[in-house]
C-alpha atoms as a PDB file:
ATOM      1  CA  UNK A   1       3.163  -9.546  -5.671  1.00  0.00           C
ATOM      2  CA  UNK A   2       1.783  -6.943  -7.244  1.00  0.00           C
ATOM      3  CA  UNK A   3      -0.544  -8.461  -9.837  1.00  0.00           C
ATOM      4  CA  UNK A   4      -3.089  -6.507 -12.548  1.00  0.00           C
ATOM      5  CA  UNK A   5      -3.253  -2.913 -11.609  1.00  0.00           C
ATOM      6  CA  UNK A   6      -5.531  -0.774 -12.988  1.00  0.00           C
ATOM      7  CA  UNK A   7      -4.613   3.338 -13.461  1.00  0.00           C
ATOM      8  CA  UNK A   8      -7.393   6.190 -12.845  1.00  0.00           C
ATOM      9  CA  UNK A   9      -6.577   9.916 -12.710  1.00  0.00           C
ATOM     10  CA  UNK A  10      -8.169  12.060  -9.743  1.00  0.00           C
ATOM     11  CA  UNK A  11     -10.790  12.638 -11.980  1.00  0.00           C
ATOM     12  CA  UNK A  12     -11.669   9.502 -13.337  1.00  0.00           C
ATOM     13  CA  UNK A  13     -11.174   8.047  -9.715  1.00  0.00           C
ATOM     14  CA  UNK A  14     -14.120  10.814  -8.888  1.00  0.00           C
ATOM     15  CA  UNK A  15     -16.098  10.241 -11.545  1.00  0.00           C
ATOM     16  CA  UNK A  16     -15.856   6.436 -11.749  1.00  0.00           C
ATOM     17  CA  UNK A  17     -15.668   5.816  -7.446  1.00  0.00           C
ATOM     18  CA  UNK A  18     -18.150   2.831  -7.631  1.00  0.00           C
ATOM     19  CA  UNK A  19     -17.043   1.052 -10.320  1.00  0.00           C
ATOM     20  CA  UNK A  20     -13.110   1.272  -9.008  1.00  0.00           C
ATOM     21  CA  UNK A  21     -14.556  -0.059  -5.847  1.00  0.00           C
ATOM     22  CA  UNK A  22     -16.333  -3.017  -7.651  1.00  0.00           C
ATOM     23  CA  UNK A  23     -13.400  -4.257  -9.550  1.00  0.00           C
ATOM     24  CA  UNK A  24     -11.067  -4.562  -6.774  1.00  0.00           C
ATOM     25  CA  UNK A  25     -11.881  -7.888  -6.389  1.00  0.00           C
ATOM     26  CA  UNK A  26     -10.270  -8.695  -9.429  1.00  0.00           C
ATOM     27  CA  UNK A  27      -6.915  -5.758  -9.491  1.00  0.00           C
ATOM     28  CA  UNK A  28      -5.926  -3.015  -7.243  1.00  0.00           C
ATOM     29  CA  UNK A  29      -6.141   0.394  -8.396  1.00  0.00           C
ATOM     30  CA  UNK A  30      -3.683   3.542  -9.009  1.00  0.00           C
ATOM     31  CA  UNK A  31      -4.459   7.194  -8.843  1.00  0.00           C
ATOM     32  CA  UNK A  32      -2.391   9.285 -10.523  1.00  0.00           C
ATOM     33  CA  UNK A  33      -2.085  13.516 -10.757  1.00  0.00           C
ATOM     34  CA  UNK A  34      -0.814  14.656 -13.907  1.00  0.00           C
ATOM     35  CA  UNK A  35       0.322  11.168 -14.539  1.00  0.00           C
ATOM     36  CA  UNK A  36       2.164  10.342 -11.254  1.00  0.00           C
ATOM     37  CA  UNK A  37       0.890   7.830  -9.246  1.00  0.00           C
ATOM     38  CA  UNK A  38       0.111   9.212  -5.748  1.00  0.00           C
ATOM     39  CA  UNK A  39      -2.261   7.037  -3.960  1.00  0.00           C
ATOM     40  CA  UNK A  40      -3.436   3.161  -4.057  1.00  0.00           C
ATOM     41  CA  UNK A  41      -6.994   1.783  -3.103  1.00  0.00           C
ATOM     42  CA  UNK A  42      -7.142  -1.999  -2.708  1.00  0.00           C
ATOM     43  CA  UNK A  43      -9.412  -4.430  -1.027  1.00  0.00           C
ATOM     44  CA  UNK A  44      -9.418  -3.837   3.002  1.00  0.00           C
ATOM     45  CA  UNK A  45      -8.797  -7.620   3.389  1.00  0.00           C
ATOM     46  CA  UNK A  46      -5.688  -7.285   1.468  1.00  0.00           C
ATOM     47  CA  UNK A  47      -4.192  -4.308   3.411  1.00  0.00           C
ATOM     48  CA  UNK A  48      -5.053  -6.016   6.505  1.00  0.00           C
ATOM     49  CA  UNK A  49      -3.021  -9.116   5.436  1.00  0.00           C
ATOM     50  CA  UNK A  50      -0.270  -6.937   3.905  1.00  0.00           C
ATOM     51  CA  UNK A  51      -0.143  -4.926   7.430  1.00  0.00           C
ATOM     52  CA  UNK A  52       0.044  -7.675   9.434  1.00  0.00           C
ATOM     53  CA  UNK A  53       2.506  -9.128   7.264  1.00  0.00           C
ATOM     54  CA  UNK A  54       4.633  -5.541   7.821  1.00  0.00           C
ATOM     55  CA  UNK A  55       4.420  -5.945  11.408  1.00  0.00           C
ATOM     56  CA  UNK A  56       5.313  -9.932  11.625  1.00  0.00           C
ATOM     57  CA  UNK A  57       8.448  -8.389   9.262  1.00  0.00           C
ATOM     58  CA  UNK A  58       8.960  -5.833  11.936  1.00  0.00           C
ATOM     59  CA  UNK A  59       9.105  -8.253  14.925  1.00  0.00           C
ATOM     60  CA  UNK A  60      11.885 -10.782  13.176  1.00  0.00           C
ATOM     61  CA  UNK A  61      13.856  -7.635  12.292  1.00  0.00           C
ATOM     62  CA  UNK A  62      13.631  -6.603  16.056  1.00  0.00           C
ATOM     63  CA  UNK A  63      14.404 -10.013  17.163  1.00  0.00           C
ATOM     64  CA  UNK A  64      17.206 -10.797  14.924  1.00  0.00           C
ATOM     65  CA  UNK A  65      19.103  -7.761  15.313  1.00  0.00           C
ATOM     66  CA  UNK A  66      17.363  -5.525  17.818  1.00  0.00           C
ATOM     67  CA  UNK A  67      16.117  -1.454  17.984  1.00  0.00           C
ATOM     68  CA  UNK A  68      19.235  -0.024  19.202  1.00  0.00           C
ATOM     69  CA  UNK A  69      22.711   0.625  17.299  1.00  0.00           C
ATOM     70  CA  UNK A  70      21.680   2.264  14.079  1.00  0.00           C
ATOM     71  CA  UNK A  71      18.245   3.459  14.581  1.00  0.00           C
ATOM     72  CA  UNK A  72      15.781   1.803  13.183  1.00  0.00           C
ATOM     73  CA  UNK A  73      15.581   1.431   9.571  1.00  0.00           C
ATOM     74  CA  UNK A  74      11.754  -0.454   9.246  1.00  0.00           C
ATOM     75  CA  UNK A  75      10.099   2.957  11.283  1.00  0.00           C
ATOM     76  CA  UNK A  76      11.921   5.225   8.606  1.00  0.00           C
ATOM     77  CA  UNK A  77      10.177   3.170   5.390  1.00  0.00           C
ATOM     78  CA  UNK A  78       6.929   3.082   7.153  1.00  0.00           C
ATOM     79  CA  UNK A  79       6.927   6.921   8.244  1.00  0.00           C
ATOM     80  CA  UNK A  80       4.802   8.877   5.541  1.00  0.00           C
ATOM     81  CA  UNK A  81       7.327  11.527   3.398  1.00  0.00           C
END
């Protein structure tokens, strides 16, 4: 669930570093370039949870229908671009 985001640019997210930090309790943040989002921040609890979660996702996957055949699809959407 994605919940209240909030949007900075690079240079608001520069400018305004403390005071994104301070409201991530309440919404996760977006930075955007030129008005494309290109990088999250969120509370470290919540990636932790959401990373666990990943690899919990992974491990059923692995189980159910196993590494080998097609390749493996979960690596692929994990890898960065």
């Amino acid at each position: 669930m994605l919940g209240k985001l909030n949007f900075y640019s690079v240079a608001e997210a520069k400018t305004e570093l403390s005071k994104l930090i301070s409201q991530l309790s309440d919404s996760d943040a977006v930075i955007t370039k030129n008005g494309i989002p290109v990088a999250s921040v969120m509370k470290y609890d919540r990636y932790v949870k959401m990373v666990d979660f990943l690899e919990k996702v992974k491990d059923i996957y692995l189980l159910d229908i196993g590494s080998s055949g097609i390749g493996n699809p979960i690596e692929n959407i994990l890898e960065d671009n």
